[in-house]
Protein backbone atom coordinates (compact mmCIF):
# COMPACT_ATOMS: atom_id res chain seq x y z
CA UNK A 1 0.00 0.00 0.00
CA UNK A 2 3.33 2.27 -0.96
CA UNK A 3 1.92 5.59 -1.61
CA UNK A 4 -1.81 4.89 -0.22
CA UNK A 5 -3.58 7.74 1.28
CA UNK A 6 -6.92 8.82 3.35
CA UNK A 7 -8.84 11.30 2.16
CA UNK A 8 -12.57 12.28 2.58
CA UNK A 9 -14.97 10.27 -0.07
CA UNK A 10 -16.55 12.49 -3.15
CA UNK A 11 -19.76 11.79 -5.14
CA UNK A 12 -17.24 10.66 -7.86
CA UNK A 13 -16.35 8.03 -5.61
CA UNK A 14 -19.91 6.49 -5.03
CA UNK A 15 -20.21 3.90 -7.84
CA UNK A 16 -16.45 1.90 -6.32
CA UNK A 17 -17.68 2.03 -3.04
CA UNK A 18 -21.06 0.56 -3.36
CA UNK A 19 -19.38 -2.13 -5.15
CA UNK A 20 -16.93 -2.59 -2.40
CA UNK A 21 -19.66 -2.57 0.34
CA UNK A 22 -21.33 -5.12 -2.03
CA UNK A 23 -18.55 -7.29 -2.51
CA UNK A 24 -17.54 -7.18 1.44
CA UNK A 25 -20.67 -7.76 2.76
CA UNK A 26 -21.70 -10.87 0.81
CA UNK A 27 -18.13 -11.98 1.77
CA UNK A 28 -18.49 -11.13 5.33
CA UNK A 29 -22.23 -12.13 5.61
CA UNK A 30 -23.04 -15.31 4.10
CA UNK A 31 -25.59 -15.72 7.01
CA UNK A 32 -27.52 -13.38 4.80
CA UNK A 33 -29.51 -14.19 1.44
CA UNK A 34 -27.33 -12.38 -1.32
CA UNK A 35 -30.78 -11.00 -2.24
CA UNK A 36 -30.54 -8.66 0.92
CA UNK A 37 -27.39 -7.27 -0.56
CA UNK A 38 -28.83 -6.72 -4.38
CA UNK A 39 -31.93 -4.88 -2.98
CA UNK A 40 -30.03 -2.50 -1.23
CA UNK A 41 -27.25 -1.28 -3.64
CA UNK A 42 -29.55 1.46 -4.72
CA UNK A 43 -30.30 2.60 -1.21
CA UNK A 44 -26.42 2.17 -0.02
CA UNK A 45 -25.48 4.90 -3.35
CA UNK A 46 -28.65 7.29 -3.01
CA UNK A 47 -29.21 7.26 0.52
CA UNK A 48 -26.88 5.88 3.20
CA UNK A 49 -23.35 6.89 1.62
CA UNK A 50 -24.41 10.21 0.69
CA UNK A 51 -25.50 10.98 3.95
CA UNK A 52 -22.52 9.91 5.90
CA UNK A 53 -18.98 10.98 6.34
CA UNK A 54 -17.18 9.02 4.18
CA UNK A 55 -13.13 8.23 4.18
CA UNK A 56 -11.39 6.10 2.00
CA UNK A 57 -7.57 4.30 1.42
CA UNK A 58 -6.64 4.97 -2.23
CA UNK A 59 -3.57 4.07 -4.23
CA UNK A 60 -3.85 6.53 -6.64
CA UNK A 61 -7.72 5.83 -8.87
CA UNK A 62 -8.46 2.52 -6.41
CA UNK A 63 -10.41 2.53 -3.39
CA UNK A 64 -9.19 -0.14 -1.18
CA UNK A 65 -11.85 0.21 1.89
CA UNK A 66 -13.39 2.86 3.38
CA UNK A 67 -14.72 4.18 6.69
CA UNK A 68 -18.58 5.85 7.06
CA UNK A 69 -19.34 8.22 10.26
CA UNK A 70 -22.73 9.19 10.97
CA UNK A 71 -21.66 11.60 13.86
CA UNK A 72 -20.31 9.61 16.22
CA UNK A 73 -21.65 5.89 14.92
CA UNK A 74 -19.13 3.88 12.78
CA UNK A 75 -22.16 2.86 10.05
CA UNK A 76 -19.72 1.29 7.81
CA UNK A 77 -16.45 -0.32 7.39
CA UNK A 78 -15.86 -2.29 4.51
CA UNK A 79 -12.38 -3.56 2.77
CA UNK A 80 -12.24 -4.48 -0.76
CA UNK A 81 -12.07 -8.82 -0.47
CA UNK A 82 -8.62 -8.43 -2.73
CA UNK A 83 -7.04 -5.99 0.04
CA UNK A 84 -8.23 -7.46 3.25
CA UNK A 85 -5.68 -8.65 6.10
CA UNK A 86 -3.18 -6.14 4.82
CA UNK A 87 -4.31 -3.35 8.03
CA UNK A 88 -6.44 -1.35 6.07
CA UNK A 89 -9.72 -1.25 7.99
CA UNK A 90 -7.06 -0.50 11.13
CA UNK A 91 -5.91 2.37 9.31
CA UNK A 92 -9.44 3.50 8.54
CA UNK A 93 -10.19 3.35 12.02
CA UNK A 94 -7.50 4.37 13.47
CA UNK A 95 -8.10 7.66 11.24
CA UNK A 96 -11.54 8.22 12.83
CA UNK A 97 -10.79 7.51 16.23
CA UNK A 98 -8.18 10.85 16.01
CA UNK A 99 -11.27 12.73 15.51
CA UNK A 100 -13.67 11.50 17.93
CA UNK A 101 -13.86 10.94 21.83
CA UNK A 102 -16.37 8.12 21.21
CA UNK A 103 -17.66 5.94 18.58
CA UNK A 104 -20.14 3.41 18.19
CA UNK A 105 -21.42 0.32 16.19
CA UNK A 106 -23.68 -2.50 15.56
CA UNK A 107 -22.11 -5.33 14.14
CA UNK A 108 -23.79 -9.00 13.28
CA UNK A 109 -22.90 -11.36 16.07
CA UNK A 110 -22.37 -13.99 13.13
CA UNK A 111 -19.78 -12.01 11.70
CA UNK A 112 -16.75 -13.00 14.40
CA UNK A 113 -14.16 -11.87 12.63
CA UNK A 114 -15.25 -8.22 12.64
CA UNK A 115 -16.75 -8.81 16.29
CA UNK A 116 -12.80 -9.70 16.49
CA UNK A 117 -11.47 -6.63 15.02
CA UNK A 118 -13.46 -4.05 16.98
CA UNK A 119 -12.75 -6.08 20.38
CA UNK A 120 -8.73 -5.94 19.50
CA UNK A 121 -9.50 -1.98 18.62
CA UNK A 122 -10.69 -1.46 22.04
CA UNK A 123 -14.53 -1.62 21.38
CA UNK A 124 -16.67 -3.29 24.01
CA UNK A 125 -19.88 -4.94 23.54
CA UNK A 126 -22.70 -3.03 25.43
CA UNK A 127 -25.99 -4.60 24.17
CA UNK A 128 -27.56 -7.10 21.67
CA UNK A 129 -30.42 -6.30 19.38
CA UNK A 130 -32.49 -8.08 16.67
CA UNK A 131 -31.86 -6.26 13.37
CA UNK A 132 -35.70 -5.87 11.93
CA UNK A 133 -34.79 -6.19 8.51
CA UNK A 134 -32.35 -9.04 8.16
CA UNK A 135 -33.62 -11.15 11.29
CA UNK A 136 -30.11 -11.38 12.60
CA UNK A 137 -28.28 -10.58 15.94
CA UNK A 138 -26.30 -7.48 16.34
CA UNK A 139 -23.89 -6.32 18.66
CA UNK A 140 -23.82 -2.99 20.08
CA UNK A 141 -19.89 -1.48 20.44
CA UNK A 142 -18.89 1.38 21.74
CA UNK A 143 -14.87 2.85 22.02
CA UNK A 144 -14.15 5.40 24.12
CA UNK A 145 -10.69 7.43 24.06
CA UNK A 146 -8.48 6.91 26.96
C-alpha cells in the first residue's frame, strides 16, 4: 500500500464504493440471502453513503476500503475482499478515532471476525439487538478514548 492515502470520499467516488460494500458484505455475511445485498445497492449509493462521512484508502484511482461516520456511529467499514488482512480497515479506524472521543457500532454477532477486530481496537460490547430487517443478531460497540 506504498503511496496509499486517506482522504474524505466524493460523489465521484460512489459507484467503487457501493461495489466494495457489495462485494464485502456478501463476503463477510453469508448468514444473509445475497438477495438482501442486491436490494439494497440502490439505497447504499442514493441514501446511506451520501448521507454519511465518508473516508477512504486509495492508491492513486483505487479505493481499497473505506470508513462511514454518521456523527459519532461507525455505520460502515468495509475492505475491498482483494485488500483485506493487509491493516487497512485498522488504518481507517484508526483515522476516525483521532477525531472523535467516542464511537459506536452494531455489528452482526455472526460475523466474528469483525466482532474480532473491533474487540482488538478497544470496542466493548454493550448490548444485543435483533436487526428488523435481516432477522439477525447485532452487537452494540462502543470505544471510548483513553
Amino acid at each position: 500500500m506504498n503511496n496509499a492515502m486517506i482522504r474524505k470520499a466524493g460523489d465521484a467516488d460512489l459507484d467503487q464504493l457501493v461495489e466494495i460494500w457489495h462485494e464485502a458484505s456478501q463476503q463477510a455475511h453469508n448468514f444473509i440471502k445475497k438477495e438482501y445485498w442486491e436490494t439494497n445497492k440502490t439505497a447504499m449509493r442514493t441514501h446511506y453513503l451520501p448521507a454519511s462521512e465518508i473516508y477512504l484508502l486509495a492508491h492513486e484511482a483505487e479505493i481499497s476500503g473505506f470508513i462511514a461516520l454518521v456523527e459519532d456511529e461507525v455505520a460502515a467499514i468495509f475492505v475491498s475482499p482483494t485488500h483485506q488482512g493487509k491493516g487497512i480497515g485498522t488504518l481507517l479506524l484508526n483515522h476516525v478515532k483521532k477525531m472523535r472521543d467516542d464511537l459506536q457500532l452494531k455489528v452482526y454477532k455472526n460475523n466474528r471476525p469483525s466482532v474480532a477486530f473491533y474487540q482488538k481496537k478497544g470496542f466493548a460490547k454493550v448490548s444485543e439487538l435483533i436487526d428488523a430487517e435481516t432477522g439477525e443478531t447485532e452487537l452494540m460497540m462502543k470505544w471510548h478514548k483513553e
